[in-house]
PDB file of N, CA and C in Angstrom:
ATOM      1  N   UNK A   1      -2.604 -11.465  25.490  1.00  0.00           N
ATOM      2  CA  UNK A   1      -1.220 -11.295  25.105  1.00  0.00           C
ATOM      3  C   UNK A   1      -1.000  -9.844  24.670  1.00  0.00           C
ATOM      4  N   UNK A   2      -0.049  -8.983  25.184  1.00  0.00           N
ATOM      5  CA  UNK A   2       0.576  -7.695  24.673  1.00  0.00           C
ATOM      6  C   UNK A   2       1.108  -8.005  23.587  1.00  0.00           C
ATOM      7  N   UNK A   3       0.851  -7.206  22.918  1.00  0.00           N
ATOM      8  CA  UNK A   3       1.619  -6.893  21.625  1.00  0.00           C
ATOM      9  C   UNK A   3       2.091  -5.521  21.472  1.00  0.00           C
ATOM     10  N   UNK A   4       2.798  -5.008  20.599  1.00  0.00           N
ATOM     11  CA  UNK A   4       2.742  -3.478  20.075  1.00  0.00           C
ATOM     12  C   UNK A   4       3.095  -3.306  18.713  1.00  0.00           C
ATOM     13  N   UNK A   5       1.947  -2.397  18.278  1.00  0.00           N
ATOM     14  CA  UNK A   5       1.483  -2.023  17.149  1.00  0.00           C
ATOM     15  C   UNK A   5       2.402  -1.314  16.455  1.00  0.00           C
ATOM     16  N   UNK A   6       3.645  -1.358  15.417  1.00  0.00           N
ATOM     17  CA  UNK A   6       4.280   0.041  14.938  1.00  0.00           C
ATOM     18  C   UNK A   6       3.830   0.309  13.323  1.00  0.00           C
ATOM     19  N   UNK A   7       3.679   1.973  13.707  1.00  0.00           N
ATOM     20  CA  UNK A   7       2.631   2.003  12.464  1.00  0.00           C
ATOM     21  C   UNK A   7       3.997   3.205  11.709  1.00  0.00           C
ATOM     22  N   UNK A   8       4.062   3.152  10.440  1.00  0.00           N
ATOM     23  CA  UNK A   8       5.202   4.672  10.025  1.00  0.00           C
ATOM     24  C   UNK A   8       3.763   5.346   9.861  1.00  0.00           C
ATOM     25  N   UNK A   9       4.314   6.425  10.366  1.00  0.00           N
ATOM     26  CA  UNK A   9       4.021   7.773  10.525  1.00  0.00           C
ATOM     27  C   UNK A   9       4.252   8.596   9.167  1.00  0.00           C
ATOM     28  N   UNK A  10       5.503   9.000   9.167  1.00  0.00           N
ATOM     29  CA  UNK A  10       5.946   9.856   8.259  1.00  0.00           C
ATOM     30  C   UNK A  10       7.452   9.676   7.553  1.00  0.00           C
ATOM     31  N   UNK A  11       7.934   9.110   6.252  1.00  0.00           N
ATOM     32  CA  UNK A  11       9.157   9.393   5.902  1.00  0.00           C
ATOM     33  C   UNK A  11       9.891  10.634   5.312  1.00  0.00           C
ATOM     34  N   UNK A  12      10.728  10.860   6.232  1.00  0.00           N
ATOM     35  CA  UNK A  12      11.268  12.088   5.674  1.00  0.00           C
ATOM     36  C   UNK A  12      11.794  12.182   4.631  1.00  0.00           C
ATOM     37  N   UNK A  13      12.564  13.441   3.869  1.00  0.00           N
ATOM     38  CA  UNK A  13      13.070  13.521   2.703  1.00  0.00           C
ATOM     39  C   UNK A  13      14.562  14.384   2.786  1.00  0.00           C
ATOM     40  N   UNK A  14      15.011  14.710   2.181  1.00  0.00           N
ATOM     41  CA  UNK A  14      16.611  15.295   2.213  1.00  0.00           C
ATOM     42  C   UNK A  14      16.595  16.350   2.082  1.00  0.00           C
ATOM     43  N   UNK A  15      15.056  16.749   1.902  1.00  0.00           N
ATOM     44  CA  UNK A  15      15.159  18.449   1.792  1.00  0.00           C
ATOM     45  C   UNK A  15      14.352  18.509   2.956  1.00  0.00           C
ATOM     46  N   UNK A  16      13.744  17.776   3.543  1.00  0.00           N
ATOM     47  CA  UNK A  16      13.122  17.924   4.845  1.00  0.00           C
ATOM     48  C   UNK A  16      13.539  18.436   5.621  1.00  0.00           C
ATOM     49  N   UNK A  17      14.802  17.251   6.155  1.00  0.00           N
ATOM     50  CA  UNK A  17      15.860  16.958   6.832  1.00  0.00           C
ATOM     51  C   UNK A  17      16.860  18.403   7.119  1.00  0.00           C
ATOM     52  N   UNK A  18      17.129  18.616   5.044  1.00  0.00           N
ATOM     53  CA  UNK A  18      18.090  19.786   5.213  1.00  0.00           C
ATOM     54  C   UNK A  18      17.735  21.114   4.745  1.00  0.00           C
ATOM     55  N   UNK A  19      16.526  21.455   4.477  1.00  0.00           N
ATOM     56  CA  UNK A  19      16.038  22.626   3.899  1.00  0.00           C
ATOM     57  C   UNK A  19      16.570  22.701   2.256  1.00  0.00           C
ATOM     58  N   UNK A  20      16.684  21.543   1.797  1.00  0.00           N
ATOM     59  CA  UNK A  20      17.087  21.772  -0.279  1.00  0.00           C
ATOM     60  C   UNK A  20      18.822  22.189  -0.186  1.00  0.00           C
ATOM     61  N   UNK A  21      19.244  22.077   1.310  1.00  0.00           N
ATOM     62  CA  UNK A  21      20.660  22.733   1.188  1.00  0.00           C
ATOM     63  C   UNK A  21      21.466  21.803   1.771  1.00  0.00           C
ATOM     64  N   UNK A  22      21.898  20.699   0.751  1.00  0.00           N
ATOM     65  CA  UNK A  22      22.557  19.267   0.884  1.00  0.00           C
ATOM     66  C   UNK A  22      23.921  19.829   1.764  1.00  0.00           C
ATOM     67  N   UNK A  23      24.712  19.408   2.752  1.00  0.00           N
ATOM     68  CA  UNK A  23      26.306  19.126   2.788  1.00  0.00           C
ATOM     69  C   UNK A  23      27.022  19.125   1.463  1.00  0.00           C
ATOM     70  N   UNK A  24      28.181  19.278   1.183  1.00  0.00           N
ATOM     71  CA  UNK A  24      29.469  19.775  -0.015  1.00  0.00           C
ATOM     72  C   UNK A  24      29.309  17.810   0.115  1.00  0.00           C
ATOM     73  N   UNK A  25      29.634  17.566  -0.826  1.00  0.00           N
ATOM     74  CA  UNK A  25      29.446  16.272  -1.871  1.00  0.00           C
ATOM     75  C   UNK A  25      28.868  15.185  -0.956  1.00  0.00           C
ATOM     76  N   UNK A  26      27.988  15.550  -0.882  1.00  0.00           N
ATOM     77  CA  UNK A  26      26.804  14.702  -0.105  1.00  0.00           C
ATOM     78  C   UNK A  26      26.397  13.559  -1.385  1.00  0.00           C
ATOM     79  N   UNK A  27      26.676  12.335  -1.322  1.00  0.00           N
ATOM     80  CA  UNK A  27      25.652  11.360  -2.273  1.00  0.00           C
ATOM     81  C   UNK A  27      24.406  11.395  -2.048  1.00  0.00           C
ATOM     82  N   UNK A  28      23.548  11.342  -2.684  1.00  0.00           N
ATOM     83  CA  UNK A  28      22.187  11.029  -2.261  1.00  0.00           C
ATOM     84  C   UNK A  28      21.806   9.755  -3.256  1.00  0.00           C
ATOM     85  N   UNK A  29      21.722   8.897  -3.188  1.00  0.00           N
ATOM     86  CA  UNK A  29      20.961   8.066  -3.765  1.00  0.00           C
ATOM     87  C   UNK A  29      19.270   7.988  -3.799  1.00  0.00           C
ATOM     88  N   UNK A  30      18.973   7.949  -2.294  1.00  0.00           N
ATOM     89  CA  UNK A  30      17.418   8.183  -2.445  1.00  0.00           C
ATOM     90  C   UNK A  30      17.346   8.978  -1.142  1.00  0.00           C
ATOM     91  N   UNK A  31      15.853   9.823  -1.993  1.00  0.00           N
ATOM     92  CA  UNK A  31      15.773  10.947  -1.009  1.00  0.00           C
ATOM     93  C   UNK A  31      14.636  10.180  -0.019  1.00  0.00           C
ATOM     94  N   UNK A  32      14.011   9.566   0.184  1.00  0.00           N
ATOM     95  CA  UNK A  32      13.297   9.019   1.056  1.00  0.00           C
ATOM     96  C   UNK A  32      13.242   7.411   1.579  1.00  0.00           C
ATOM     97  N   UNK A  33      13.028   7.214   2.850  1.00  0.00           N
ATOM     98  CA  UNK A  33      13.766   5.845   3.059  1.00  0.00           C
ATOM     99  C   UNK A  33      11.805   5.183   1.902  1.00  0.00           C
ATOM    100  N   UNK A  34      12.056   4.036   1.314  1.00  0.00           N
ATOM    101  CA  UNK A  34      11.436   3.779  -0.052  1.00  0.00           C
ATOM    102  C   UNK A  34      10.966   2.055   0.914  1.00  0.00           C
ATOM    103  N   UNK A  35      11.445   1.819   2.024  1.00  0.00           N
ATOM    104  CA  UNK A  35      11.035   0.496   2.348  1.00  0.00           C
ATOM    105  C   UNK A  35      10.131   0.667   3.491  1.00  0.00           C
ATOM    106  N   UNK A  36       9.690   1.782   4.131  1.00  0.00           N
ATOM    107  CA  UNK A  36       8.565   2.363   5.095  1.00  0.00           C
ATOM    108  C   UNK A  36       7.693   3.229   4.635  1.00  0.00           C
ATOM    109  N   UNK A  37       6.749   3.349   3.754  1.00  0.00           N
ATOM    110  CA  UNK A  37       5.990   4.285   3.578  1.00  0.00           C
ATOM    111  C   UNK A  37       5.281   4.399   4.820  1.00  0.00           C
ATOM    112  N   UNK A  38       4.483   5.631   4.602  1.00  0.00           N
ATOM    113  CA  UNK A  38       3.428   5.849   5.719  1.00  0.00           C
ATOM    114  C   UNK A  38       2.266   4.987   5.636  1.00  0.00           C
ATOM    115  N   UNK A  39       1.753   4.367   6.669  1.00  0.00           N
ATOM    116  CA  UNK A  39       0.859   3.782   6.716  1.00  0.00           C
ATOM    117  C   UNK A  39       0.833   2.321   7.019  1.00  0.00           C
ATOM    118  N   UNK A  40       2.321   1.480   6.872  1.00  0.00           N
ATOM    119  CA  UNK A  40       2.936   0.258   6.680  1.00  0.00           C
ATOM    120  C   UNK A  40       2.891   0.226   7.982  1.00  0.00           C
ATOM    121  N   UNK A  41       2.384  -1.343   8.752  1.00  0.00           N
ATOM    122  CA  UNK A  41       2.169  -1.556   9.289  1.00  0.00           C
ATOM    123  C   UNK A  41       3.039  -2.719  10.268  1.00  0.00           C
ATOM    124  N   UNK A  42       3.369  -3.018  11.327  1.00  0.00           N
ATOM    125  CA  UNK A  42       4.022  -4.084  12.003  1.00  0.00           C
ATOM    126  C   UNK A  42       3.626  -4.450  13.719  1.00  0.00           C
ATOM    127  N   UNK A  43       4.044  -5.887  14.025  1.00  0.00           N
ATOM    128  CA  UNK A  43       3.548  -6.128  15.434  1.00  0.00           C
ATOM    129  C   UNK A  43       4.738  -6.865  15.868  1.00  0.00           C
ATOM    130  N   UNK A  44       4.832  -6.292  17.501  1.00  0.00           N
ATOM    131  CA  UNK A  44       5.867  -7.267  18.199  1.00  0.00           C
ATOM    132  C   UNK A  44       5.193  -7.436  19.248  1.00  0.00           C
ATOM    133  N   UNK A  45       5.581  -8.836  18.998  1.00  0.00           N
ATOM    134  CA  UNK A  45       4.856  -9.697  20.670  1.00  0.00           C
ATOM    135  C   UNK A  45       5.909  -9.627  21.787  1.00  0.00           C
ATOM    136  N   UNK A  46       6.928  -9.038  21.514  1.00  0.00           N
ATOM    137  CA  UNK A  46       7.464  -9.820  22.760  1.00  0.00           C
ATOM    138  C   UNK A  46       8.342 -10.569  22.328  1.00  0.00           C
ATOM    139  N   UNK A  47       8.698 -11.593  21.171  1.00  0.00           N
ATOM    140  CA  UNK A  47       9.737 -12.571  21.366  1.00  0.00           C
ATOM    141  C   UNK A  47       9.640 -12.717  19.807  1.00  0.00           C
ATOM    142  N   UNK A  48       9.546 -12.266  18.613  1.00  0.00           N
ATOM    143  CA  UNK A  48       9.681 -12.363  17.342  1.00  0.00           C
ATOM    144  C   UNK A  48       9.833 -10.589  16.705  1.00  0.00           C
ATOM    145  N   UNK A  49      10.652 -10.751  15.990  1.00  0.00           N
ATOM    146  CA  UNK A  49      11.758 -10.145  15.127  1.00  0.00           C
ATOM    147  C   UNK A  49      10.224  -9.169  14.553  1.00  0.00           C
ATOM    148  N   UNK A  50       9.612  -8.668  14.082  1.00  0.00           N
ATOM    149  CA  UNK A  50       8.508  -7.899  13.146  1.00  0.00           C
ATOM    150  C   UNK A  50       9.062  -7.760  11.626  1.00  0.00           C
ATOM    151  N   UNK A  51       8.737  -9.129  10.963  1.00  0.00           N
ATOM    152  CA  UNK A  51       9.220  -9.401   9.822  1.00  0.00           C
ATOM    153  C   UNK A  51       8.870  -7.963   8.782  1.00  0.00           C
ATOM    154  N   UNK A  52       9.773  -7.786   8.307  1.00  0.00           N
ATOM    155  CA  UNK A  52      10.053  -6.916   7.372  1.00  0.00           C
ATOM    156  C   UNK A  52       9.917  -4.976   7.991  1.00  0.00           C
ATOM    157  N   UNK A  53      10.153  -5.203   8.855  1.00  0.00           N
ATOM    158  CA  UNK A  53      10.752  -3.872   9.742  1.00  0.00           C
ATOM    159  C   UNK A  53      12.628  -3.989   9.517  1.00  0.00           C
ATOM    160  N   UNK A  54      13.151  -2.470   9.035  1.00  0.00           N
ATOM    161  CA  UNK A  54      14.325  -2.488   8.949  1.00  0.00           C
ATOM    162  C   UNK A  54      15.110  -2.398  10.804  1.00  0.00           C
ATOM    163  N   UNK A  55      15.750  -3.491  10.380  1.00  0.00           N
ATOM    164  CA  UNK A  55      16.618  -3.675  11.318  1.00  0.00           C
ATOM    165  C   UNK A  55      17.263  -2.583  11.956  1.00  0.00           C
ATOM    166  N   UNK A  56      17.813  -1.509  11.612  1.00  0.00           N
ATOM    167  CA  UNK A  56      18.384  -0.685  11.660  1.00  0.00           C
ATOM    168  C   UNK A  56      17.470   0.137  12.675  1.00  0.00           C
ATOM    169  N   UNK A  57      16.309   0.335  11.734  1.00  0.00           N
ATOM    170  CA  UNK A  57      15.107   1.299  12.656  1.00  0.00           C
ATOM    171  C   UNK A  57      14.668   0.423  13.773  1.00  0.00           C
ATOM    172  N   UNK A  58      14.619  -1.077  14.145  1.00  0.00           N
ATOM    173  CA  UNK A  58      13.944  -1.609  15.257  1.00  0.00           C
ATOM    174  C   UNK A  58      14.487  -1.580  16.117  1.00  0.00           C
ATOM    175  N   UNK A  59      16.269  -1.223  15.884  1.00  0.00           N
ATOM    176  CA  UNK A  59      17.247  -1.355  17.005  1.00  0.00           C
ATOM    177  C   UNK A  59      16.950   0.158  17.452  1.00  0.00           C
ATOM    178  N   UNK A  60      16.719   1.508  17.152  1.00  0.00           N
ATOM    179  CA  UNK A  60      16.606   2.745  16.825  1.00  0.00           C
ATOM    180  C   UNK A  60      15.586   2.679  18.468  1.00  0.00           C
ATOM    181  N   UNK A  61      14.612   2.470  17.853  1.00  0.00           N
ATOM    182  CA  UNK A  61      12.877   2.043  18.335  1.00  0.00           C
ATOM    183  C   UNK A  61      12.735   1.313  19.527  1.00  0.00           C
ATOM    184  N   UNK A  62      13.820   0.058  19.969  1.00  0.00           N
ATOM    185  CA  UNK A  62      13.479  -1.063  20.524  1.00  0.00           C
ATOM    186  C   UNK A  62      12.743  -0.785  22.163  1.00  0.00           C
ATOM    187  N   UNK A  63      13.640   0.420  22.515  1.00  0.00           N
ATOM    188  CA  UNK A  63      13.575   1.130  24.021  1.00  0.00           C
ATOM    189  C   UNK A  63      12.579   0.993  24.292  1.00  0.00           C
ATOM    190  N   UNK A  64      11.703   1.654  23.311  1.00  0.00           N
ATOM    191  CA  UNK A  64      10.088   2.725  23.933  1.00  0.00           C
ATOM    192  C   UNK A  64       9.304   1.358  22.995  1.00  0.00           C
ATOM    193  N   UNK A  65       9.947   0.813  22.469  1.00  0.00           N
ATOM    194  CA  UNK A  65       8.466  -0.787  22.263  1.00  0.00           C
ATOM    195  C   UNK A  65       8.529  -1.414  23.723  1.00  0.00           C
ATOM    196  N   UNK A  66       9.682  -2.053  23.944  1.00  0.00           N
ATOM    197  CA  UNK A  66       9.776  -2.876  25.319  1.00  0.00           C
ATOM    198  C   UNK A  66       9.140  -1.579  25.875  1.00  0.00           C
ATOM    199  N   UNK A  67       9.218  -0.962  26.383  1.00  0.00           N
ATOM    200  CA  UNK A  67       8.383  -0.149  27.527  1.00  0.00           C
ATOM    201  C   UNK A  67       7.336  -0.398  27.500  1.00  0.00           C
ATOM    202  N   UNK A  68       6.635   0.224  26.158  1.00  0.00           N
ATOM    203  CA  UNK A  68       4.933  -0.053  26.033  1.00  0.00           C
ATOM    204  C   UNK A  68       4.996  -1.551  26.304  1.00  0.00           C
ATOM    205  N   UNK A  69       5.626  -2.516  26.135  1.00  0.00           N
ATOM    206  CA  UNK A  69       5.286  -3.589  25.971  1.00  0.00           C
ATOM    207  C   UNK A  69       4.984  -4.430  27.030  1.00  0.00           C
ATOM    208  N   UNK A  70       6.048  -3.587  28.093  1.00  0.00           N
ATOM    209  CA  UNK A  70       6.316  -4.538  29.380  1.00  0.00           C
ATOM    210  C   UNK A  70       5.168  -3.440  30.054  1.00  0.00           C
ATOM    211  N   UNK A  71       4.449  -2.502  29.893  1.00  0.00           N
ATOM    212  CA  UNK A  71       3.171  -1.884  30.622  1.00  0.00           C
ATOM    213  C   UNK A  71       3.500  -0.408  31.096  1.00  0.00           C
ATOM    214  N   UNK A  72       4.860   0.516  30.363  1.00  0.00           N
ATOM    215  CA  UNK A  72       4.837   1.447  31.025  1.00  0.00           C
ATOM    216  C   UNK A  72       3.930   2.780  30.228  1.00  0.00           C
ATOM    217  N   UNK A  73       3.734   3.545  30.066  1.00  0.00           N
ATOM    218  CA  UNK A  73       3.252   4.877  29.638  1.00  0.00           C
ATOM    219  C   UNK A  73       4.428   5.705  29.474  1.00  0.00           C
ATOM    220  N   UNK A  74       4.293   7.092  28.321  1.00  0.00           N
ATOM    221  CA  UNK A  74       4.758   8.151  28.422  1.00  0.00           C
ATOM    222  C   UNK A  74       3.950   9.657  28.610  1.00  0.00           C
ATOM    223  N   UNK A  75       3.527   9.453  29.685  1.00  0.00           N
ATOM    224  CA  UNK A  75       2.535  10.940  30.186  1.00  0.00           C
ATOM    225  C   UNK A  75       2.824  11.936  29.193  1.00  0.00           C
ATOM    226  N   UNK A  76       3.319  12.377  28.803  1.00  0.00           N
ATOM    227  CA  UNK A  76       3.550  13.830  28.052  1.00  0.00           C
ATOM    228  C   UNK A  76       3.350  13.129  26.791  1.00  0.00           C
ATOM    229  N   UNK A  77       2.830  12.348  25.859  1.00  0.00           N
ATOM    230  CA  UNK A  77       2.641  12.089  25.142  1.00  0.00           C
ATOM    231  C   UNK A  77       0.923  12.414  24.925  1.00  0.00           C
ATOM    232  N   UNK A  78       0.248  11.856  26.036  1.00  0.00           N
ATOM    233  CA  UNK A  78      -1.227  12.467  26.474  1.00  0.00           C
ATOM    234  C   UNK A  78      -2.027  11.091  26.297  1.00  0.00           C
ATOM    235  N   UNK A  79      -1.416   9.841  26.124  1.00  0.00           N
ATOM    236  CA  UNK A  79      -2.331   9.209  25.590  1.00  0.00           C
ATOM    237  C   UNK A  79      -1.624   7.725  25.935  1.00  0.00           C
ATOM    238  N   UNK A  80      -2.062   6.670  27.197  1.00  0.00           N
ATOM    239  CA  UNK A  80      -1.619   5.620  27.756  1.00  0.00           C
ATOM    240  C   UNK A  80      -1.395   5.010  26.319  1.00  0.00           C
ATOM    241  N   UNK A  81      -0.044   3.894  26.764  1.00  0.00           N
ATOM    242  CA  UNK A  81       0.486   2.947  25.810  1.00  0.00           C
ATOM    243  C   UNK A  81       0.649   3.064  24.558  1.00  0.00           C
ATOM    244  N   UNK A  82       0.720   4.641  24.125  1.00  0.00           N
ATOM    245  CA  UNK A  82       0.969   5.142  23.077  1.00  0.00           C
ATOM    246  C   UNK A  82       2.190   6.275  23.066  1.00  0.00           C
ATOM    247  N   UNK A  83       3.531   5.945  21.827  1.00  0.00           N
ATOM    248  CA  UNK A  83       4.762   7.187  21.720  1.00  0.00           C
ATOM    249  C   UNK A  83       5.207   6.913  20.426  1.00  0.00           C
ATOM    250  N   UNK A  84       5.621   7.930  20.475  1.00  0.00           N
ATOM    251  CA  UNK A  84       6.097   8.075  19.049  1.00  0.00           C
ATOM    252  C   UNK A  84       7.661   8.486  18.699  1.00  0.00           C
ATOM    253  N   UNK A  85       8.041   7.346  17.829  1.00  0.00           N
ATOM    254  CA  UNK A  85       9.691   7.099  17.988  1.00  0.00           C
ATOM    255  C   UNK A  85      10.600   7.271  16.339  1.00  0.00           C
ATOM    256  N   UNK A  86      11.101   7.524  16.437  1.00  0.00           N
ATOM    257  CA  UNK A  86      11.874   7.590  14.980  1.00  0.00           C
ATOM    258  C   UNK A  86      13.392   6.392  14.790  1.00  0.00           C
ATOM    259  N   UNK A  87      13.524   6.392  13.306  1.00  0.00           N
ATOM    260  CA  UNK A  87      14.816   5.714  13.385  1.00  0.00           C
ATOM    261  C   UNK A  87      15.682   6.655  13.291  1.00  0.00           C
ATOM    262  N   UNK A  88      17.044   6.882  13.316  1.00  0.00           N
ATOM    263  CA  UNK A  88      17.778   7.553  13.473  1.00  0.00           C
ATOM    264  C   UNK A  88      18.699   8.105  12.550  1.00  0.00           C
ATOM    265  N   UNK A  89      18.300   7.631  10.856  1.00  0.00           N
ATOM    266  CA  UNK A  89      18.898   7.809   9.890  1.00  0.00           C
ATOM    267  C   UNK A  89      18.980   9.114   9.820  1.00  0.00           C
ATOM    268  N   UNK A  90      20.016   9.836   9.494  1.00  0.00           N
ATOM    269  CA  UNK A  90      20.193  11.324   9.785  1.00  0.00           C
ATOM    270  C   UNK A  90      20.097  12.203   8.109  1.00  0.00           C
ATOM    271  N   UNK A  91      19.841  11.236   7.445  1.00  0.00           N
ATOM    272  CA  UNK A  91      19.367  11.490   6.120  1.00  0.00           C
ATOM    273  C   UNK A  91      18.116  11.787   5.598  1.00  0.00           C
ATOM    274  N   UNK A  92      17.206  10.699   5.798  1.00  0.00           N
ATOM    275  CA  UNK A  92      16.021  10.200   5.663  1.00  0.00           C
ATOM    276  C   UNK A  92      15.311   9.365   7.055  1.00  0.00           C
ATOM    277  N   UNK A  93      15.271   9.868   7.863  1.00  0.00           N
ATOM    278  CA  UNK A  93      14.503   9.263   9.055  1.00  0.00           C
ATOM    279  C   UNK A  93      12.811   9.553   8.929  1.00  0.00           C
ATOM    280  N   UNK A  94      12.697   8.096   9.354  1.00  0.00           N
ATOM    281  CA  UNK A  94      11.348   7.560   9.913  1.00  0.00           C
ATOM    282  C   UNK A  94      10.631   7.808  11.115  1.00  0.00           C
ATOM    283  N   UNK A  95       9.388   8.428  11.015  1.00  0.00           N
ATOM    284  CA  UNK A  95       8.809   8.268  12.613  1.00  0.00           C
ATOM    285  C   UNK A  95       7.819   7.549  12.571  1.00  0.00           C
ATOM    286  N   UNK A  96       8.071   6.626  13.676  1.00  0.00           N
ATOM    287  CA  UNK A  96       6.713   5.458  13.957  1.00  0.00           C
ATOM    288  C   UNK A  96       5.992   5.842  15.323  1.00  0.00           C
ATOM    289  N   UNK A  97       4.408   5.515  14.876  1.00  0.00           N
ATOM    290  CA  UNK A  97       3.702   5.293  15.923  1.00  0.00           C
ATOM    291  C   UNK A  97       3.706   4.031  17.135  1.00  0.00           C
ATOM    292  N   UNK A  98       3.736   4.416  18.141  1.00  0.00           N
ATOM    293  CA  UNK A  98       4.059   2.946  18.743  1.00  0.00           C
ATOM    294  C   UNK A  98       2.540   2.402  19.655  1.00  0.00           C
ATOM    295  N   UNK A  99       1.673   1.536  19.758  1.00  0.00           N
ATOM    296  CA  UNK A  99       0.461   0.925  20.437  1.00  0.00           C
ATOM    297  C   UNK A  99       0.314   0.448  21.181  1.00  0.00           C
ATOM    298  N   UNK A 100       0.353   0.672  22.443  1.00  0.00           N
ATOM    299  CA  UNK A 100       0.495  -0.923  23.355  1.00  0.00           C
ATOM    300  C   UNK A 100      -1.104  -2.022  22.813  1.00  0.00           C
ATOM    301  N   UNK A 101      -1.616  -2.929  22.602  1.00  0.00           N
ATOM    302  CA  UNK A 101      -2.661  -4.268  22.532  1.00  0.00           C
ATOM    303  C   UNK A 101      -2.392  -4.600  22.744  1.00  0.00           C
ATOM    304  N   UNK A 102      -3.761  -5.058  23.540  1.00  0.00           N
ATOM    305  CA  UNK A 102      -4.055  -5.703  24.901  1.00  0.00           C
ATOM    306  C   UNK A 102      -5.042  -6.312  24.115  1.00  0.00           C
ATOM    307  N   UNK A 103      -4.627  -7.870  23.794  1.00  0.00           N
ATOM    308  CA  UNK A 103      -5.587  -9.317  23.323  1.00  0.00           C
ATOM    309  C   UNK A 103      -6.442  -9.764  24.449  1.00  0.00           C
TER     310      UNK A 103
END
């Protein structure tokens, strides 16, 4: 059975993002997304949701999982069934590693 592996990579921060030089009345509540650290781990088979992955980021992501998932590669990446994808929060964005496994 395929699966794919999404691993966070890296959460960004608001000074990352903006160099410490926020937008004119920018809220910030939190400077880093606080529900993906690095290292947090998730699997999609194919037909279940990857409990406790933000929704937001899986819809972001979903493209390049189904790809790996359904067997394709991204050559310029250098490395079969493996890419690396972000969510799209333009604040605090996430980049995940993506795995193709092979059970």
């Amino acid at each position: 059975m395929t699966k794919v592996k999404i691993t966070v990579v890296k959460a960004f921060s608001n000074d990352d993002v903006f160099g410490g030089d926020l937008p004119p009345n920018w809220k910030v509540a939190v400077s880093v997304c606080e529900d993906h650290p690095p290292g947090m781990e998730f699997f999609f088979d194919g037909h279940n949701y990857p409990n406790g992955l933000c929704p937001w980021a899986f819809a972001d992501i979903f493209r390049d999982i189904m790809h790996l998932w359904k067997g394709g590669d991204y050559p310029w990446v250098g490395k079969p069934g493996v890419m690396y994808s972000a969510c799209a929060d333009g604040k605090k964005p996430v980049v995940f590693k993506l795995e193709r496994i092979e059970d």
